[in-house]
PDB file of N, CA and C in Angstrom:
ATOM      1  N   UNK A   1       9.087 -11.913   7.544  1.00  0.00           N
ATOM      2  CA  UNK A   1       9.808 -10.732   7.971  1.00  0.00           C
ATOM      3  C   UNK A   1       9.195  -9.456   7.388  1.00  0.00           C
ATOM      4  N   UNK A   2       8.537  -9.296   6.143  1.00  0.00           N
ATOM      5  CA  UNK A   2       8.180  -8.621   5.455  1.00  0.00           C
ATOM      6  C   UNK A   2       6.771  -7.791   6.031  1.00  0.00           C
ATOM      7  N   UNK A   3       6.079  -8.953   6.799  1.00  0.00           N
ATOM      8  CA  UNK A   3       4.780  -8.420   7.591  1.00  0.00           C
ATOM      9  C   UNK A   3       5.375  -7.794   8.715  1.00  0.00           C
ATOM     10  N   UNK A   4       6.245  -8.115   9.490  1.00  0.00           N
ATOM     11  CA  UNK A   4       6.842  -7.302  10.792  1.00  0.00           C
ATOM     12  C   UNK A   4       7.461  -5.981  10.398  1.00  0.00           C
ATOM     13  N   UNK A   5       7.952  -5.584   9.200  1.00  0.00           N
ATOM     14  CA  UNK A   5       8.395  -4.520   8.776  1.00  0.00           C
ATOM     15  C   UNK A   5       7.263  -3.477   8.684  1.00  0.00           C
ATOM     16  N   UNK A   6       6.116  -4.055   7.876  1.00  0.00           N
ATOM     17  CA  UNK A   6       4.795  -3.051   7.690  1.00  0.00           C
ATOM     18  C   UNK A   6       4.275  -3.233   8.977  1.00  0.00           C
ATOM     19  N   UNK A   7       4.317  -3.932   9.875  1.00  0.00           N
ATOM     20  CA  UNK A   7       3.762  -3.968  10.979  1.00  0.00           C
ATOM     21  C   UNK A   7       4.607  -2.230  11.898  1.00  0.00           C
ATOM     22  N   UNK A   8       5.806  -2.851  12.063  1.00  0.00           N
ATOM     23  CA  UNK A   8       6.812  -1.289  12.854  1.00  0.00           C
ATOM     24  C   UNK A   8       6.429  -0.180  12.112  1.00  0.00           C
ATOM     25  N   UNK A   9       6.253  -0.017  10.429  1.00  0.00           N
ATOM     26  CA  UNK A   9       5.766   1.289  10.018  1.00  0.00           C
ATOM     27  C   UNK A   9       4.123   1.477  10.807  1.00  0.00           C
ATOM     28  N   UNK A  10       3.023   0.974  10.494  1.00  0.00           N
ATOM     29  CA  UNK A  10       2.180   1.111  10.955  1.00  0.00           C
ATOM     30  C   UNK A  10       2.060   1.584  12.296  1.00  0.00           C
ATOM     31  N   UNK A  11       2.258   0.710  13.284  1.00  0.00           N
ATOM     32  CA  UNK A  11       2.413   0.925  14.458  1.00  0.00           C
ATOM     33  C   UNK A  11       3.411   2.065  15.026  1.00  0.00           C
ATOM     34  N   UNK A  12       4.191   2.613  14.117  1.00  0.00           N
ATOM     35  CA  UNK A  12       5.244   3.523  14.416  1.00  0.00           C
ATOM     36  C   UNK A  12       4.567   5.104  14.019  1.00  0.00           C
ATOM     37  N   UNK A  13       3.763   5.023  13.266  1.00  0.00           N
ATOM     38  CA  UNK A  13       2.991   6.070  12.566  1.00  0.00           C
ATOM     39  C   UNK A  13       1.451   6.220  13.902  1.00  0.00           C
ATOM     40  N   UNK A  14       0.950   5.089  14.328  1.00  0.00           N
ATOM     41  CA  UNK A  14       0.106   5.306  15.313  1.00  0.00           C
ATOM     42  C   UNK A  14       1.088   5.778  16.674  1.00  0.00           C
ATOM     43  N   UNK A  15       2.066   5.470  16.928  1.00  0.00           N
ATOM     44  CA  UNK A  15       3.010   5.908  18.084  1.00  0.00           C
ATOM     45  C   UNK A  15       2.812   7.352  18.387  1.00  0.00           C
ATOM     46  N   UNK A  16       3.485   7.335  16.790  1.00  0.00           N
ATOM     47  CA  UNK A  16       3.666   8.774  16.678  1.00  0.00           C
ATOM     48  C   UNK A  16       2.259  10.067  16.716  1.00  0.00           C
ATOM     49  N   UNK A  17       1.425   9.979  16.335  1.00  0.00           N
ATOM     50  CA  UNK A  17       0.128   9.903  16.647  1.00  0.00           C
ATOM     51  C   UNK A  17      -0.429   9.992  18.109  1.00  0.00           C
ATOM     52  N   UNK A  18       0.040   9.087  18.856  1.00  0.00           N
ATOM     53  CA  UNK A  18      -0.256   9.030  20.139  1.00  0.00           C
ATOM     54  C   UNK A  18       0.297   9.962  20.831  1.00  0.00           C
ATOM     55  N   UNK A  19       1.470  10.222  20.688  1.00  0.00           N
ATOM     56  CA  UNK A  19       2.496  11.420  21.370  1.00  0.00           C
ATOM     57  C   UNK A  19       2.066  12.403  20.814  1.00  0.00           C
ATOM     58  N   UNK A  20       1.691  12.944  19.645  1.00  0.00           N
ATOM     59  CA  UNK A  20       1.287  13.892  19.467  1.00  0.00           C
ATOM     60  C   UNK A  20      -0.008  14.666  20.280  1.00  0.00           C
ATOM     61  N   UNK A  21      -1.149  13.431  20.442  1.00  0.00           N
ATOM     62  CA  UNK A  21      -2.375  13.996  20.799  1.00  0.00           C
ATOM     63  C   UNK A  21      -1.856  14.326  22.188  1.00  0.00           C
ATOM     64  N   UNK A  22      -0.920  13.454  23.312  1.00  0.00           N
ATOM     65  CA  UNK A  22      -0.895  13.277  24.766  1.00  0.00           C
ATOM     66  C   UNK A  22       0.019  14.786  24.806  1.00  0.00           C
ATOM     67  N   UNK A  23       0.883  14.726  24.240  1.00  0.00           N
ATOM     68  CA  UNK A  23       2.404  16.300  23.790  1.00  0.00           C
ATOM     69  C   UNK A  23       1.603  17.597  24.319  1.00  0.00           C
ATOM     70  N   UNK A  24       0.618  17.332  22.839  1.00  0.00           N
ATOM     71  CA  UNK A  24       0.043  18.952  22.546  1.00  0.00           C
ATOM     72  C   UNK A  24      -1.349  18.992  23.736  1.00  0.00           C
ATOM     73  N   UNK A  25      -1.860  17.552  24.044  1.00  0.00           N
ATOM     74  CA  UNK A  25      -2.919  17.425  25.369  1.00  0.00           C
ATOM     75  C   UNK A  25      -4.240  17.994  24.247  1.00  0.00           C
ATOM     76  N   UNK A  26      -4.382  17.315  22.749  1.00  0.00           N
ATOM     77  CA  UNK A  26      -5.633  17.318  22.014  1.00  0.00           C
ATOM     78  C   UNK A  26      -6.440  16.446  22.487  1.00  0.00           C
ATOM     79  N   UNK A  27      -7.749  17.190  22.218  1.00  0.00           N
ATOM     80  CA  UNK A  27      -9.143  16.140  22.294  1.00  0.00           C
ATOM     81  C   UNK A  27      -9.061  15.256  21.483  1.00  0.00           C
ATOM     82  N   UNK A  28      -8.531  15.427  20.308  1.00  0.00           N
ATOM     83  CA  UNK A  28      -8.757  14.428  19.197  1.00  0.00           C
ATOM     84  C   UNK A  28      -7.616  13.354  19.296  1.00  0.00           C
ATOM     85  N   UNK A  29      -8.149  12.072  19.715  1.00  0.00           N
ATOM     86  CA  UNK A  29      -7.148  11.233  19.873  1.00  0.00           C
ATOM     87  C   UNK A  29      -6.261  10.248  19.372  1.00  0.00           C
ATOM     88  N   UNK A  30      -5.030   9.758  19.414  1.00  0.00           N
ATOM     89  CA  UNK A  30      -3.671   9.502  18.744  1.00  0.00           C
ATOM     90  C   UNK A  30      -4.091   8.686  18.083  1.00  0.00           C
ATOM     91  N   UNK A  31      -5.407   7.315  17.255  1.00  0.00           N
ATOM     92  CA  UNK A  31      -5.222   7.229  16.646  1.00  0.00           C
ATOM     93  C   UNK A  31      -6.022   7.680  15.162  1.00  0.00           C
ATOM     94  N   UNK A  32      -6.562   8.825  15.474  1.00  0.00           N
ATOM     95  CA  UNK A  32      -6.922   9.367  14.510  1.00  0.00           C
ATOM     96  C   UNK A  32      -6.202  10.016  13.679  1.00  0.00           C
ATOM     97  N   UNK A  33      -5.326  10.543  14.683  1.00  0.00           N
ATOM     98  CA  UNK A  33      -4.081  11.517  14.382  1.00  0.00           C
ATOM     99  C   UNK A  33      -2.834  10.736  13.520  1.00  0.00           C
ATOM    100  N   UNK A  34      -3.086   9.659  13.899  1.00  0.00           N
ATOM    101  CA  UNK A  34      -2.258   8.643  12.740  1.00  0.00           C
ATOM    102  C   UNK A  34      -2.306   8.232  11.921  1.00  0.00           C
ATOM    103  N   UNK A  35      -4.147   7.919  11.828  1.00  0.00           N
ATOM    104  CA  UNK A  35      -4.422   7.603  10.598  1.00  0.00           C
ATOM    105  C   UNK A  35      -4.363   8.733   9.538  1.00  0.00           C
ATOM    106  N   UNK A  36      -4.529  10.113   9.925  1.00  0.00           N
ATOM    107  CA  UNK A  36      -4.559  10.817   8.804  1.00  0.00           C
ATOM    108  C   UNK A  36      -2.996  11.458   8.795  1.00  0.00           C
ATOM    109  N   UNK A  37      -2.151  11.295   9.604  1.00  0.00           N
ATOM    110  CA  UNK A  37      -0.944  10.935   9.083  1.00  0.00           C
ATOM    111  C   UNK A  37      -0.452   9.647   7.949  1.00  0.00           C
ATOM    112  N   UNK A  38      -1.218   8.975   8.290  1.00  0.00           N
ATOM    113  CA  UNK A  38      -0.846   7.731   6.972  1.00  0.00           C
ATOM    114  C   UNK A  38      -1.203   8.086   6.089  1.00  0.00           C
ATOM    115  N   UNK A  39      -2.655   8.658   5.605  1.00  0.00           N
ATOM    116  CA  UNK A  39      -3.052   9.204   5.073  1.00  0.00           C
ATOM    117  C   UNK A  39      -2.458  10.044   3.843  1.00  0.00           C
ATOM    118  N   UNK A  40      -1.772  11.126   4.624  1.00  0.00           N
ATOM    119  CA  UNK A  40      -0.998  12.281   4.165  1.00  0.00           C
ATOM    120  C   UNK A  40       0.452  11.402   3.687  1.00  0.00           C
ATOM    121  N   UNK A  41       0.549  10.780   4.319  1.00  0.00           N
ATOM    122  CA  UNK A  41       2.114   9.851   3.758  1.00  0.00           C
ATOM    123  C   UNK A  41       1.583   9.455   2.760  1.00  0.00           C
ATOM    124  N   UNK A  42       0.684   8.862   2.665  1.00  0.00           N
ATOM    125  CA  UNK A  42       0.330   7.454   1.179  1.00  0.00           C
ATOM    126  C   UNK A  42       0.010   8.580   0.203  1.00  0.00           C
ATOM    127  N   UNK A  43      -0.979   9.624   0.239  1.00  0.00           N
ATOM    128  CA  UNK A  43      -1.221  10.613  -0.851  1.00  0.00           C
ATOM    129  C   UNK A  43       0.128  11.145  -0.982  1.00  0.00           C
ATOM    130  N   UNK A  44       1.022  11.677  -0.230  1.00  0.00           N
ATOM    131  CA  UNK A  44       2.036  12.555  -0.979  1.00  0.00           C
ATOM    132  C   UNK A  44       3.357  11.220  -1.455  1.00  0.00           C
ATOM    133  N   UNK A  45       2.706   9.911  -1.808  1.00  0.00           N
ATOM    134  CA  UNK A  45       3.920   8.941  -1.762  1.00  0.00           C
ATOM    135  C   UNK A  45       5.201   8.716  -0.485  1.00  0.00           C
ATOM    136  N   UNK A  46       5.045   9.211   0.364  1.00  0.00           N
ATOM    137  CA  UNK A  46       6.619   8.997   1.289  1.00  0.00           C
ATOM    138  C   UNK A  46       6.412   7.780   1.779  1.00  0.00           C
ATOM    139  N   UNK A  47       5.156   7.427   1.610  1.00  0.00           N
ATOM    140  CA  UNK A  47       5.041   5.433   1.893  1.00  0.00           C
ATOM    141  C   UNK A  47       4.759   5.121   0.645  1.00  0.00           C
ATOM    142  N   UNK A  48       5.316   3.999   0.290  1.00  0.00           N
ATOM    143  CA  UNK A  48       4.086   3.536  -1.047  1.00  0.00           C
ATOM    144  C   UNK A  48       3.893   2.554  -0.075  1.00  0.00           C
ATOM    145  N   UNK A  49       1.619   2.374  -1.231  1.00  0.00           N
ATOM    146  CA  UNK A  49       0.938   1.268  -0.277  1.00  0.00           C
ATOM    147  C   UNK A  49       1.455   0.062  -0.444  1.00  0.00           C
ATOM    148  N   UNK A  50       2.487  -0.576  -1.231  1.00  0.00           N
ATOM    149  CA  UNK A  50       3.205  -1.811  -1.411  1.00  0.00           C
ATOM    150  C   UNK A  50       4.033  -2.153   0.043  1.00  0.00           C
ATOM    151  N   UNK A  51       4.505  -0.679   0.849  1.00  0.00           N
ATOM    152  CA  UNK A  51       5.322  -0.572   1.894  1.00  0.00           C
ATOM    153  C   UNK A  51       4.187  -1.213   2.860  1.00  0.00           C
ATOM    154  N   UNK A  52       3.099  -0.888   3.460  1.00  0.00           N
ATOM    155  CA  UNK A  52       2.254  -1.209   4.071  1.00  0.00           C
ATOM    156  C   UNK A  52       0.648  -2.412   3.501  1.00  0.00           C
ATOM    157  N   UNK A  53       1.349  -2.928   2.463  1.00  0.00           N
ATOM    158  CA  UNK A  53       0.007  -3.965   1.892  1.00  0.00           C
ATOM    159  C   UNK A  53      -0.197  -4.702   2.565  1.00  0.00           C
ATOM    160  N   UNK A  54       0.418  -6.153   2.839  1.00  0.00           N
ATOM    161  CA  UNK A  54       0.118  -6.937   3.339  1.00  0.00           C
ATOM    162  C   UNK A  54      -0.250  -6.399   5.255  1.00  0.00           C
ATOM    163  N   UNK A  55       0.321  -6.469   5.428  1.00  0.00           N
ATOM    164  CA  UNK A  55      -0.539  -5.742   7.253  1.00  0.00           C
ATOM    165  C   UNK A  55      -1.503  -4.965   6.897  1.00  0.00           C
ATOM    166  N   UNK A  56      -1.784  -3.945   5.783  1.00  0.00           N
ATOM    167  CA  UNK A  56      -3.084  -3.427   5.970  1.00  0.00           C
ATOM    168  C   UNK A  56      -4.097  -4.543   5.558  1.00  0.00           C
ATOM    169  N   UNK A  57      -4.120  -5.629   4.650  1.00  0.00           N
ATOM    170  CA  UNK A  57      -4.943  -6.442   4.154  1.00  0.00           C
ATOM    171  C   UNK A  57      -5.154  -7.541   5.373  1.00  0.00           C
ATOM    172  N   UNK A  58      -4.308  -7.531   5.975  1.00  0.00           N
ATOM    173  CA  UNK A  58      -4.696  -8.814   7.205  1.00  0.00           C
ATOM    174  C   UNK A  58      -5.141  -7.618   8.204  1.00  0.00           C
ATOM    175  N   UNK A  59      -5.069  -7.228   8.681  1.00  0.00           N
ATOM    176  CA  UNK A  59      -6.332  -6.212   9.480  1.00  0.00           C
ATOM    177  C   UNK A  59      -7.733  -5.888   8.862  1.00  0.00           C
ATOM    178  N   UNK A  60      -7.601  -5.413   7.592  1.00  0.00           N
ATOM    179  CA  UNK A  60      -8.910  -5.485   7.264  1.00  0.00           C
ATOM    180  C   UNK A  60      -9.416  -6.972   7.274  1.00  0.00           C
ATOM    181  N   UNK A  61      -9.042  -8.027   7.144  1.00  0.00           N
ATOM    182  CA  UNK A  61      -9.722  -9.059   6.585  1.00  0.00           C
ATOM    183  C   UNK A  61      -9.610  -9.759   8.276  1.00  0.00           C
ATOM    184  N   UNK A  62      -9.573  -9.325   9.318  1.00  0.00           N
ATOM    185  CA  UNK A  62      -9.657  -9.533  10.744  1.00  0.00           C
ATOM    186  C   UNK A  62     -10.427  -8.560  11.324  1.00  0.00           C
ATOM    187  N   UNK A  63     -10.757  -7.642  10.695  1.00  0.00           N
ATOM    188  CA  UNK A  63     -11.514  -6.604  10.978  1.00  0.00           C
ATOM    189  C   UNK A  63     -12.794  -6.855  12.216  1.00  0.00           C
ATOM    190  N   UNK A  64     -13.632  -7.971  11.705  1.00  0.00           N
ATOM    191  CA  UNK A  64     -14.396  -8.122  13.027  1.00  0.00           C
ATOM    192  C   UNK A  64     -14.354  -8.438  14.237  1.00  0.00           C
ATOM    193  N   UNK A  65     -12.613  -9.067  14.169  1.00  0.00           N
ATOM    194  CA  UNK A  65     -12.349  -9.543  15.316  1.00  0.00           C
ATOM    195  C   UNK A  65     -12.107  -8.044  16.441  1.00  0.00           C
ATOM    196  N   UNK A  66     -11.839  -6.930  16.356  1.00  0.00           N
ATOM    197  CA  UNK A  66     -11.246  -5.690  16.776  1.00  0.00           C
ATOM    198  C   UNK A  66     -12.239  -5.132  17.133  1.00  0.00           C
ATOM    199  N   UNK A  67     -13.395  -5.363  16.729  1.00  0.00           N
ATOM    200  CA  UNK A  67     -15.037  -5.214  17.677  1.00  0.00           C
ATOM    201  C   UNK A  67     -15.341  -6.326  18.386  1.00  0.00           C
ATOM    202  N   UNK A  68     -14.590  -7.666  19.111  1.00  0.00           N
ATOM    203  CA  UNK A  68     -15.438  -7.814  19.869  1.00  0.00           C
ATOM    204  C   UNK A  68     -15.049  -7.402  21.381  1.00  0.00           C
ATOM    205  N   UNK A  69     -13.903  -6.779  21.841  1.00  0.00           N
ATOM    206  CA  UNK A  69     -14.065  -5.604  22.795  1.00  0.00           C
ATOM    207  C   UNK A  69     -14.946  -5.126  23.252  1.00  0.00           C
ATOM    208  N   UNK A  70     -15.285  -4.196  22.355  1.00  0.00           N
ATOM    209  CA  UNK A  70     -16.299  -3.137  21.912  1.00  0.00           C
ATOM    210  C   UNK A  70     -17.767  -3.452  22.865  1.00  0.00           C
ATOM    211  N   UNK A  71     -18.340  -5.211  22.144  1.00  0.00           N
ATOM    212  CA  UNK A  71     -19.428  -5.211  21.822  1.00  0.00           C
ATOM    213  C   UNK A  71     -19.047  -6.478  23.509  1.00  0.00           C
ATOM    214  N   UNK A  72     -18.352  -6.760  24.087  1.00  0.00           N
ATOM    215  CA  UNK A  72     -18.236  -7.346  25.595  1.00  0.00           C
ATOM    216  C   UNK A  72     -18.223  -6.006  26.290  1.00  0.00           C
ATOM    217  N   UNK A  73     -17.947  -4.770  25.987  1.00  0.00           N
ATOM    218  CA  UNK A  73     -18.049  -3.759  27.024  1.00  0.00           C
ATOM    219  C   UNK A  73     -19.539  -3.245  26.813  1.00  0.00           C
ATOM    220  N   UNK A  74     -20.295  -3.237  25.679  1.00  0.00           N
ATOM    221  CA  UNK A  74     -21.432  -2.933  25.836  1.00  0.00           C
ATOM    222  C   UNK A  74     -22.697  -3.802  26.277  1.00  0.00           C
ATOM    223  N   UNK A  75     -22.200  -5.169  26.232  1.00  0.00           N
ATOM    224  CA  UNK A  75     -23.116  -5.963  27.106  1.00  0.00           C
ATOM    225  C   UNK A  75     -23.157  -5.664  28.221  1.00  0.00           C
ATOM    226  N   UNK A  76     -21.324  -5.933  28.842  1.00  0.00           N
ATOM    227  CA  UNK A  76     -21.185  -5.826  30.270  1.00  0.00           C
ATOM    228  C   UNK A  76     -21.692  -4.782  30.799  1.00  0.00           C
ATOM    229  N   UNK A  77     -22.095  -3.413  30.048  1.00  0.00           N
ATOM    230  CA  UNK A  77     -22.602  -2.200  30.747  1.00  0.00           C
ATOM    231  C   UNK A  77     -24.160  -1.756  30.270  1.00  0.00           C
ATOM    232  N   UNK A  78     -24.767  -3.000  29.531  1.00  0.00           N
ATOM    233  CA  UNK A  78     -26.278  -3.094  29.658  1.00  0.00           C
ATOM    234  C   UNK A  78     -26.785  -2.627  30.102  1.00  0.00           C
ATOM    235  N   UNK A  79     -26.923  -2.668  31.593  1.00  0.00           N
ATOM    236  CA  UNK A  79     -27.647  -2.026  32.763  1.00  0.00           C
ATOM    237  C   UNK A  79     -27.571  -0.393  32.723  1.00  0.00           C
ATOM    238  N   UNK A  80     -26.396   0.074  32.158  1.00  0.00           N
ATOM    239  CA  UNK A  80     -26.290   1.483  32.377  1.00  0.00           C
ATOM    240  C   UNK A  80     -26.936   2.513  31.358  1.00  0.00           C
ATOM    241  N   UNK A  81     -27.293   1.542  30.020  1.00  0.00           N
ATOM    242  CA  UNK A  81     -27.703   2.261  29.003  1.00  0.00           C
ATOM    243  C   UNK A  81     -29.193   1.849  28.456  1.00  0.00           C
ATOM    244  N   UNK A  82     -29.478   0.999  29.196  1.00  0.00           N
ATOM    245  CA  UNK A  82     -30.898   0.400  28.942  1.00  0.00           C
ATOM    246  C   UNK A  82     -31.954   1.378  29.281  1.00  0.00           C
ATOM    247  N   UNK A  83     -31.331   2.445  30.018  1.00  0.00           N
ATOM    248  CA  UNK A  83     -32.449   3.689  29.957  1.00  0.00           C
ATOM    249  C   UNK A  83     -32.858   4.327  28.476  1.00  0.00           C
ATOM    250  N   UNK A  84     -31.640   4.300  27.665  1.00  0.00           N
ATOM    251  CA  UNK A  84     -31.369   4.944  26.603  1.00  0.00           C
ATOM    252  C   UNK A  84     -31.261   4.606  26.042  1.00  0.00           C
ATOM    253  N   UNK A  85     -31.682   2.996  25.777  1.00  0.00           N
ATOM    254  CA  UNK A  85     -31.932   2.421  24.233  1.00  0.00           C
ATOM    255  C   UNK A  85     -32.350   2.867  23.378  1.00  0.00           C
ATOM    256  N   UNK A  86     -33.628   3.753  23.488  1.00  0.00           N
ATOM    257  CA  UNK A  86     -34.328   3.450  22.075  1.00  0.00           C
ATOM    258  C   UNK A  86     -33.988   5.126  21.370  1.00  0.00           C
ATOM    259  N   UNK A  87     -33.004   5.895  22.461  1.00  0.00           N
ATOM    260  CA  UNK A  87     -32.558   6.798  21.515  1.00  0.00           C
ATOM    261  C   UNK A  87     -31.216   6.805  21.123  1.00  0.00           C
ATOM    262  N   UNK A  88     -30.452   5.603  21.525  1.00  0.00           N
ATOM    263  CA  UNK A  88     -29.782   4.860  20.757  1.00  0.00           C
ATOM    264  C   UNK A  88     -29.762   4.634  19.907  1.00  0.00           C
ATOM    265  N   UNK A  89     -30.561   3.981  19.580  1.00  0.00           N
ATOM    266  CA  UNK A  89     -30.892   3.370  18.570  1.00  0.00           C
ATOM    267  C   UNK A  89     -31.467   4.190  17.689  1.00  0.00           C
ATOM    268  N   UNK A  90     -32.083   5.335  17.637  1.00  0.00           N
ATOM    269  CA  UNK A  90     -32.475   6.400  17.059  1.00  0.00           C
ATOM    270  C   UNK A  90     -31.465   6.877  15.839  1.00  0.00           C
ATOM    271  N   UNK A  91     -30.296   7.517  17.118  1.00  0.00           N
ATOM    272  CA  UNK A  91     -28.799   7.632  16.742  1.00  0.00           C
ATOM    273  C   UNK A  91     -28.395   7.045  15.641  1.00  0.00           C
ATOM    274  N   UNK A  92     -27.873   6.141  16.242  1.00  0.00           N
ATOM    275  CA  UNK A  92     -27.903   4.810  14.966  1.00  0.00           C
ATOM    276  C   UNK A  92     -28.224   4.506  14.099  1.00  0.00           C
ATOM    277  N   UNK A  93     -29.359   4.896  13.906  1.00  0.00           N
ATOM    278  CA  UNK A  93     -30.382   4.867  12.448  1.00  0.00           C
ATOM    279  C   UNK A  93     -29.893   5.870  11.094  1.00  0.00           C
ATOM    280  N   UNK A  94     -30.017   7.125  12.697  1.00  0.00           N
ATOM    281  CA  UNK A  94     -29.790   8.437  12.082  1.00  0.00           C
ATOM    282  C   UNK A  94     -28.285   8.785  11.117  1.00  0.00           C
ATOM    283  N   UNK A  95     -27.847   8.353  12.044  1.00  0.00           N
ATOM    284  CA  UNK A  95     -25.856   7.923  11.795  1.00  0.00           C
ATOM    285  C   UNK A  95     -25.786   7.185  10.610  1.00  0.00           C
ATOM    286  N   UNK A  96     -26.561   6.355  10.278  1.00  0.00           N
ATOM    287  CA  UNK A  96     -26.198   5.272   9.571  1.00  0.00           C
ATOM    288  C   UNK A  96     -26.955   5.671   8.144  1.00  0.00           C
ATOM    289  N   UNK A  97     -28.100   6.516   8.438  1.00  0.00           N
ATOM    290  CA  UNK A  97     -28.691   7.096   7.191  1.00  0.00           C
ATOM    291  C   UNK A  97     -27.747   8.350   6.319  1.00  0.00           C
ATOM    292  N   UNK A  98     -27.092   8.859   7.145  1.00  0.00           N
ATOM    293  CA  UNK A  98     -26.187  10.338   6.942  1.00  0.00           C
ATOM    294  C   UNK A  98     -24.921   9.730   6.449  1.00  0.00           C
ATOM    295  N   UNK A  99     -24.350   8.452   7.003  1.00  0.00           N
ATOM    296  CA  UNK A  99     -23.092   7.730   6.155  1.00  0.00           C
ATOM    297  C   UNK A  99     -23.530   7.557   5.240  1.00  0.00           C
ATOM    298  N   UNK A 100     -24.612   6.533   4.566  1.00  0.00           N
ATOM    299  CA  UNK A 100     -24.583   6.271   3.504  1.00  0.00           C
ATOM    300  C   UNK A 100     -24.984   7.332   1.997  1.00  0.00           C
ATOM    301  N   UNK A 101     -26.242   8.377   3.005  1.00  0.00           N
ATOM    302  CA  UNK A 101     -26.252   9.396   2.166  1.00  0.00           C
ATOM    303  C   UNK A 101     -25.040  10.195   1.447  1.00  0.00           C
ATOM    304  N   UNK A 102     -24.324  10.612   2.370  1.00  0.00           N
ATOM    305  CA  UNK A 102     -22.998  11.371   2.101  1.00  0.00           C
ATOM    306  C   UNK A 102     -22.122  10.642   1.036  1.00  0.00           C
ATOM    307  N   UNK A 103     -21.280   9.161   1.371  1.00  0.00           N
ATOM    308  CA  UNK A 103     -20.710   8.190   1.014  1.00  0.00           C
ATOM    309  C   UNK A 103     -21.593   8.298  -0.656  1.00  0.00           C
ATOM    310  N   UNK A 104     -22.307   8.023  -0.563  1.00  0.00           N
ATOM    311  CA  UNK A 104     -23.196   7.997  -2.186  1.00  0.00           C
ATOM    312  C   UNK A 104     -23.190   9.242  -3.020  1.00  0.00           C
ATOM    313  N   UNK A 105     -23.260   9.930  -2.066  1.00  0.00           N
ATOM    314  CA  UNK A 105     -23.119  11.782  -3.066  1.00  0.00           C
ATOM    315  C   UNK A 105     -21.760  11.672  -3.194  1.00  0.00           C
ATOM    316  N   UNK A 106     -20.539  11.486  -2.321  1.00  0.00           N
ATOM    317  CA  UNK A 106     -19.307  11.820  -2.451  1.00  0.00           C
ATOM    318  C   UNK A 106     -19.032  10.794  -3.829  1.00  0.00           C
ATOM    319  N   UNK A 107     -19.407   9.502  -4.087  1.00  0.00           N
ATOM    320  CA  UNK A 107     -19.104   8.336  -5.009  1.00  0.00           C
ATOM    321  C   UNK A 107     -19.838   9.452  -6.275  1.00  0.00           C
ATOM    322  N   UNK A 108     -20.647   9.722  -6.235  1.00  0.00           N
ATOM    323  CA  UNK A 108     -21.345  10.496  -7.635  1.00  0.00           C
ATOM    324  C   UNK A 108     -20.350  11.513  -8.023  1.00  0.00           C
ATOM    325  N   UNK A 109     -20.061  11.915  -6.716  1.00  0.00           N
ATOM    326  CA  UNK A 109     -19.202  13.661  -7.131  1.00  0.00           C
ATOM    327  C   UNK A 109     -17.693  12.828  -7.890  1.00  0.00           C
ATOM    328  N   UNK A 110     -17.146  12.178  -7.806  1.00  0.00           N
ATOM    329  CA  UNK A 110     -15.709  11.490  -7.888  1.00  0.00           C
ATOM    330  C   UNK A 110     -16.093  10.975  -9.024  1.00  0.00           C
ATOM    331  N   UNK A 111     -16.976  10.035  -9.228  1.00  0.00           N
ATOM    332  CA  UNK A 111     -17.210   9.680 -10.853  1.00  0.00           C
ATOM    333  C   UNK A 111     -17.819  10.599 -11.876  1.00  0.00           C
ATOM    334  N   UNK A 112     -18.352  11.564 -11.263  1.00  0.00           N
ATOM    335  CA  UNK A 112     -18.578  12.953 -12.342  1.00  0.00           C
ATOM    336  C   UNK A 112     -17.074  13.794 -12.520  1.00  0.00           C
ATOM    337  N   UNK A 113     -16.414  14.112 -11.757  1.00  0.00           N
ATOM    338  CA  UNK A 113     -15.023  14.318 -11.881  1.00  0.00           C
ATOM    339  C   UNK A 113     -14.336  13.268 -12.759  1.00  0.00           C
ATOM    340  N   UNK A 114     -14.179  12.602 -12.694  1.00  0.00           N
ATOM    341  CA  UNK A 114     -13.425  11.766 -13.217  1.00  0.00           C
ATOM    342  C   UNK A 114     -13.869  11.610 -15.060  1.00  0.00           C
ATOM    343  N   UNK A 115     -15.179  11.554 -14.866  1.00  0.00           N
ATOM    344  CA  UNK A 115     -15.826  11.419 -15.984  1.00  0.00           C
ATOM    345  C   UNK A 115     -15.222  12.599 -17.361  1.00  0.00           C
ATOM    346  N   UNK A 116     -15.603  14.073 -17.026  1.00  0.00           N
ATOM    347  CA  UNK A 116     -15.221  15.250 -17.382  1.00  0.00           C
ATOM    348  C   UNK A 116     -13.848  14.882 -17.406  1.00  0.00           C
ATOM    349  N   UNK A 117     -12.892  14.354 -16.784  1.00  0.00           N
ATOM    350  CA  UNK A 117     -11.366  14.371 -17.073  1.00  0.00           C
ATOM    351  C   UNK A 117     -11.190  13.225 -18.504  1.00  0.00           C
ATOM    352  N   UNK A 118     -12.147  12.511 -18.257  1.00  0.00           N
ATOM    353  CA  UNK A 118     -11.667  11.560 -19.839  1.00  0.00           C
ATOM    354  C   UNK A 118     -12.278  12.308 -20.575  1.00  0.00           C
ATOM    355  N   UNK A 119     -13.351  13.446 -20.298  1.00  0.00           N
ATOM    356  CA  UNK A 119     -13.908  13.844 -21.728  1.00  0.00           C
ATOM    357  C   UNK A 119     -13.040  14.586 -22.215  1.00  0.00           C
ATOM    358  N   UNK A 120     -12.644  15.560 -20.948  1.00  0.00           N
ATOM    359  CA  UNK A 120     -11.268  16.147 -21.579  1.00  0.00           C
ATOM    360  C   UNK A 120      -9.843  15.713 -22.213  1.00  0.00           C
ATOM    361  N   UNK A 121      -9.729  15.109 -21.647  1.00  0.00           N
ATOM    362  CA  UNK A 121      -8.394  14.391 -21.892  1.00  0.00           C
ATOM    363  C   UNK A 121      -8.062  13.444 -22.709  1.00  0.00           C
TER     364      UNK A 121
END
C-alpha cells in the first residue's frame, strides 16, 4: 500500500505539471515542469524523500526498461535519419563531452564549498 501512496504523490505532481504546461500552452513540457516541482518540494521539505523512496528507487532501478520505447521508435524510423547519422552522432559525442565536463566542474565546485564550510565551522 505504501508504494501506491508514493506512486499517487508522484504521479500527482507530474499531473499537475502536465496541466500546467497544456493551461499556460508552454513549450516546456509537463514533465519537466514536474520534475522541478518535486524538486522545489523535496528542497523546501513539503515532501520528505522517505514520502517518495521506495517508487523513486524502483524506477530508477527499472530505469532501462523506459528507453526501450525510445530506442523501437528510432529503429522503426531508421530510414528517416540515416541521412543524418554521422552528425548525429557528432551531436552525441558533443553532448556527451559537455555533460560530463560540466557534471565534473559542478562535483569540484560542491566539494570545494563544502570543504571551506568544515574549515570554517
Amino acid at each position: 500500500m505504501k508504494i501506491f501512496r508514493e506512486a499517487i504523490i508522484v504521479l500527482s505532481i507530474y499531473l499537475i505539471g502536465e496541466l500546467i504546461s497544456k493551461g499556460f500552452s508552454l513549450s516546456l513540457p509537463g514533465n519537466i515542469i514536474g520534475m522541478i516541482m518535486l524538486l522545489i518540494l523535496l528542497c523546501t521539505k513539503v515532501i520528505k524523500v522517505e514520502k517518495i523512496e521506495n517508487i523513486s528507487t524502483f524506477f530508477l532501478d527499472h530505469l532501462s526498461f523506459f528507453f526501450i520505447p525510445a530506442g523501437v521508435a528510432l529503429i522503426s524510423s531508421f530510414d528517416s535519419i540515416k541521412d543524418s547519422l554521422v552528425y548525429i552522432l557528432i551531436l552525441c559525442i558533443i553532448t556527451t563531452a559537455i555533460v560530463i565536463i560540466s557534471t565534473g566542474l559542478i562535483v569540484q565546485f560542491i566539494i570545494k564549498i563544502k570543504s571551506n564550510k568544515i574549515k570554517k565551522g
